[in-house]
N, C-alpha and C. Protein backbone atom coordinates (compact mmCIF):
# COMPACT_ATOMS: atom_id res chain seq x y z
N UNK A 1 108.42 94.95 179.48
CA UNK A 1 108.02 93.74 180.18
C UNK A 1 108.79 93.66 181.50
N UNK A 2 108.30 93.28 182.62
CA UNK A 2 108.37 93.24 183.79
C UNK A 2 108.78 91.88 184.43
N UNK A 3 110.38 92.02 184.71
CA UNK A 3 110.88 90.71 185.10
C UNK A 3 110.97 90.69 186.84
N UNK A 4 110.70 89.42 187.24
CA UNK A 4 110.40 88.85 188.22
C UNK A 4 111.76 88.77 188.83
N UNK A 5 112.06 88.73 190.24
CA UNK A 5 113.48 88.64 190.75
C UNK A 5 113.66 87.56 190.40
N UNK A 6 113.40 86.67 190.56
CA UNK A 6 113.44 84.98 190.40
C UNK A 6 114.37 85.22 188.75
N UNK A 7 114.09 85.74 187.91
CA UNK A 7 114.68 85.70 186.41
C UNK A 7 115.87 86.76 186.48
N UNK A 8 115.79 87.50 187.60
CA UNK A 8 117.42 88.45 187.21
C UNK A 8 118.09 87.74 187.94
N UNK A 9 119.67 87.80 187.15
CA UNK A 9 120.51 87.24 187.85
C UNK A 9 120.91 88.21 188.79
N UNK A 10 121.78 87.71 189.91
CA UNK A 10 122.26 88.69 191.19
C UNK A 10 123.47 88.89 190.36
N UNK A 11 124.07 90.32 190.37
CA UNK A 11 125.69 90.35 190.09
C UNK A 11 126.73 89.95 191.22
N UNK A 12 127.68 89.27 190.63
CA UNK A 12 128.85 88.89 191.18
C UNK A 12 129.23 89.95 191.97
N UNK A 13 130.12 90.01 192.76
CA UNK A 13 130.63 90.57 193.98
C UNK A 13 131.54 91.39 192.63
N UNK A 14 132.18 93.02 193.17
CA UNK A 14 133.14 92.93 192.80
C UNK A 14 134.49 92.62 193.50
N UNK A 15 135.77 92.21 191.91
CA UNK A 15 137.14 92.08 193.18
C UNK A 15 137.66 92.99 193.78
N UNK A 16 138.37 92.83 194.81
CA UNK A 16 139.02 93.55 195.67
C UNK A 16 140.10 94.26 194.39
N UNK A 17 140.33 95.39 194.92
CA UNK A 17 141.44 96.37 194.27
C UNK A 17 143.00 95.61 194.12
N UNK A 18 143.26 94.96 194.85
CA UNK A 18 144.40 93.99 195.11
C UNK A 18 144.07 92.88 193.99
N UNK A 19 143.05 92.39 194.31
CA UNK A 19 142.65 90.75 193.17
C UNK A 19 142.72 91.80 191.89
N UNK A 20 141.94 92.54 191.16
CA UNK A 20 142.24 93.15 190.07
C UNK A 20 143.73 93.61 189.73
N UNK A 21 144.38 94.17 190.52
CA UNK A 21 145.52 94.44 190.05
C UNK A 21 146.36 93.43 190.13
N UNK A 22 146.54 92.50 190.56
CA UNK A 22 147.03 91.02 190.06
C UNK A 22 146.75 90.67 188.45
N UNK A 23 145.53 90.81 188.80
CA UNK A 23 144.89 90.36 187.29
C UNK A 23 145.28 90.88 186.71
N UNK A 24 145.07 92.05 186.65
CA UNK A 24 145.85 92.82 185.32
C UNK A 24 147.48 92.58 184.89
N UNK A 25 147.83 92.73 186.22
CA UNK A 25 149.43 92.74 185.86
C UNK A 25 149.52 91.24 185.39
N UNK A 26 149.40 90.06 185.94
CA UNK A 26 148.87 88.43 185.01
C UNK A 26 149.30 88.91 184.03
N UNK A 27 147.89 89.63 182.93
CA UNK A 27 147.33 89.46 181.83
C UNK A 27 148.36 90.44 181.03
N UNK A 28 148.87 91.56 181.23
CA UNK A 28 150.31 92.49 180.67
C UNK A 28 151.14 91.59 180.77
N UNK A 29 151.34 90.70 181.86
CA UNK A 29 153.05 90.17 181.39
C UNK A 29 152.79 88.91 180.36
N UNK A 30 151.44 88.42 180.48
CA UNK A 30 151.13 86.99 179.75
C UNK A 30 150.99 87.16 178.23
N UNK A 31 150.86 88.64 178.00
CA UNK A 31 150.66 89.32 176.36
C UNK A 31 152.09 90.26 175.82
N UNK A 32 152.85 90.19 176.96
CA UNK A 32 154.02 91.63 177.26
C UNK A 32 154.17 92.86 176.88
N UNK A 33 152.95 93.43 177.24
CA UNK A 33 152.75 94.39 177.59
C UNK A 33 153.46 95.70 178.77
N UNK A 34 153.62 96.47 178.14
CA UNK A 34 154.66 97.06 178.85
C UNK A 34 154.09 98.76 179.28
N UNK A 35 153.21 98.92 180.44
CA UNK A 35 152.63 100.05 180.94
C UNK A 35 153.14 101.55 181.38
N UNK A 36 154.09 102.40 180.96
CA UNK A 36 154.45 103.17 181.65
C UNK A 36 154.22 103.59 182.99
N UNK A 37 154.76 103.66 183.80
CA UNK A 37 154.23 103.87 184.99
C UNK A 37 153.11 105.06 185.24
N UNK A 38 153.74 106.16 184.68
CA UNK A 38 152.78 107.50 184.46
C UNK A 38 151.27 107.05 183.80
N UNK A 39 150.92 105.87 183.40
CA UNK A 39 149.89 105.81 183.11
C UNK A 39 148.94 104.43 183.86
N UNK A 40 149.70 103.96 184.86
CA UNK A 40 149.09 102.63 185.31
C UNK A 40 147.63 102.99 186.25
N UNK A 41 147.91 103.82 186.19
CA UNK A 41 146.86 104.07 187.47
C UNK A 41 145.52 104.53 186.30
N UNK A 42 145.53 104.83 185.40
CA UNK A 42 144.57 105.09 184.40
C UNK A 42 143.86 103.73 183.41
N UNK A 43 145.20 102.74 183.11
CA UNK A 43 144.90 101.64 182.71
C UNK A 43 144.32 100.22 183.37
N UNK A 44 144.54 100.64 185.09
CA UNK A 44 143.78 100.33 186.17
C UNK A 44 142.54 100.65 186.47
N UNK A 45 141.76 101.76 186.25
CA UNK A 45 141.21 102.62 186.19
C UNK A 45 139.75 101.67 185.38
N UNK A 46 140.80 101.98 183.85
CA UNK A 46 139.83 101.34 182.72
C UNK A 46 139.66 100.06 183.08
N UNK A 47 140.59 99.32 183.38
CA UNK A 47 140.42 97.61 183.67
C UNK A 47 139.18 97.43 184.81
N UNK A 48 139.08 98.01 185.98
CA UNK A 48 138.11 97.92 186.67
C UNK A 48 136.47 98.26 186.27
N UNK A 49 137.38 99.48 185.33
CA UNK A 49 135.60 99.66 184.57
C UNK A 49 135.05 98.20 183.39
N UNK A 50 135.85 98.00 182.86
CA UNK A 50 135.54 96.85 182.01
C UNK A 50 135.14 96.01 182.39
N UNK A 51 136.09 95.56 183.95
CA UNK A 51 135.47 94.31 184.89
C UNK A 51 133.98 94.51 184.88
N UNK A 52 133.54 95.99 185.80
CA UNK A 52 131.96 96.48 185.93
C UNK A 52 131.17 95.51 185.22
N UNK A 53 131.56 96.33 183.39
CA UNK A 53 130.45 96.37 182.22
C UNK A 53 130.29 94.77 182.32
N UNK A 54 131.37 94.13 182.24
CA UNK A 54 131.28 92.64 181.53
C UNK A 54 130.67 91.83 182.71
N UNK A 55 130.43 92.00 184.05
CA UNK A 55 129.97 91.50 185.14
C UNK A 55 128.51 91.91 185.05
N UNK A 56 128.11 93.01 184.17
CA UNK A 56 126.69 93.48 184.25
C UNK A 56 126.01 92.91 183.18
N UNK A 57 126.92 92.90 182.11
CA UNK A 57 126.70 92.15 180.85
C UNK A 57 126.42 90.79 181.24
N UNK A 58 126.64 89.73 181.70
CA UNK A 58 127.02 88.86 181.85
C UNK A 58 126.15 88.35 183.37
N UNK A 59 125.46 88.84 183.89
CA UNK A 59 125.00 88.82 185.05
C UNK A 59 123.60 89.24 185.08
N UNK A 60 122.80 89.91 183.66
CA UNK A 60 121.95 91.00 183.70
C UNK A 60 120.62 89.93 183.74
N UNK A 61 120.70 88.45 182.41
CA UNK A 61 120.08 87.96 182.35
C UNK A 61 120.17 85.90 182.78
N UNK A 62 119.51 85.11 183.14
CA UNK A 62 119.53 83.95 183.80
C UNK A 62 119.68 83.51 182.43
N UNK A 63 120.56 81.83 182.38
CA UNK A 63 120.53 81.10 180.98
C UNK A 63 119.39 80.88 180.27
N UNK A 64 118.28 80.92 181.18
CA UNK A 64 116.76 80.57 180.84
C UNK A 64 116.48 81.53 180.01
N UNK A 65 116.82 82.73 180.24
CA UNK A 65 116.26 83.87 179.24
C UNK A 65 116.97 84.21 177.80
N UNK A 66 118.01 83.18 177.76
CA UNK A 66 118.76 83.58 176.46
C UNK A 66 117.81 83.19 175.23
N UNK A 67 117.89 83.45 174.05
CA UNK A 67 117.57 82.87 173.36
C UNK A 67 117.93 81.94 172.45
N UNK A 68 117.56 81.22 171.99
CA UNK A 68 117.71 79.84 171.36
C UNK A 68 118.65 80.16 169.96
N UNK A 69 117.97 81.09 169.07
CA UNK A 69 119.01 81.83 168.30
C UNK A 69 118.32 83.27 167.94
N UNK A 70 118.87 83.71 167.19
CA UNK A 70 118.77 85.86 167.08
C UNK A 70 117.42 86.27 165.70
N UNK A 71 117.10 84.63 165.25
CA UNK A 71 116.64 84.92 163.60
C UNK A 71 115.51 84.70 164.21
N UNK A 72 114.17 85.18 163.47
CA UNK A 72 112.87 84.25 163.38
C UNK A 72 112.39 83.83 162.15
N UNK A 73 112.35 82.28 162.01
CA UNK A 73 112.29 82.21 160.38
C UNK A 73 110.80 81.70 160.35
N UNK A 74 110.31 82.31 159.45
CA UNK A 74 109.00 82.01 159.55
C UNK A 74 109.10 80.96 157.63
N UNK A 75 108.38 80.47 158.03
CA UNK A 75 107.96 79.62 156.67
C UNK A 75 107.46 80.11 155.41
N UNK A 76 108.13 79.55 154.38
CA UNK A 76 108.08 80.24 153.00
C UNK A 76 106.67 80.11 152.92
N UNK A 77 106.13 81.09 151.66
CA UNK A 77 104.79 81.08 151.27
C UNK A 77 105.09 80.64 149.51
N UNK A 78 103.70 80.20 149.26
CA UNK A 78 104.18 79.19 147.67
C UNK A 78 104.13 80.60 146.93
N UNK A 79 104.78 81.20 145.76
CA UNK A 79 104.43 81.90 144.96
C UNK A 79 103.82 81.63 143.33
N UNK A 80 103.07 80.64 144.14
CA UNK A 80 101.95 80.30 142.71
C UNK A 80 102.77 79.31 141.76
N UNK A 81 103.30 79.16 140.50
CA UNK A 81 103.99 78.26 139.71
C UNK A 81 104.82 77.14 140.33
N UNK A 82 105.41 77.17 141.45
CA UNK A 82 106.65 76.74 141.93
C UNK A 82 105.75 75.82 142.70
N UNK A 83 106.22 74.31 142.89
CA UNK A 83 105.81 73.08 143.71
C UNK A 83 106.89 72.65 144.24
């Protein structure tokens, strides 16, 4: 099915390399987390990719298109004896 621009959402900008690495470092000292240096540039790396996914996730579809809930319950049928 063929969605209309009007129904995709636009994705968010991404942050600057500077605003992310704030963030991150924030979120390590706010949990205390403790990065080796030999590996920051990798756990930077991943953090920016995660930013990506969850900005695409999160950006892909308008509130209008969510759905109401995940089930479809369709209505019992009588099985004869039972009223």
């Amino acid at each position: 099915m063929q969605r209309s621009n009007a129904e995709v959402a636009e994705m968010p900008a991404a942050p600057s390399p500077e605003t992310l690495t704030a963030e991150l470092e924030i979120l390590l000292a706010r949990n205390g987390i403790k990065v080796p240096d030999m590996r920051r540039d990798a756990v930077m790396a991943a953090y920016a990719d995660l930013r990506q996914q969850i900005a695409l996730l999160h950006g892909r579809y308008g509130a209008a298109a969510e759905p109401s809930n995940v089930f479809r319950l369709s209505p019992t049928e009588s099985q004869g004896g039972a009223t």
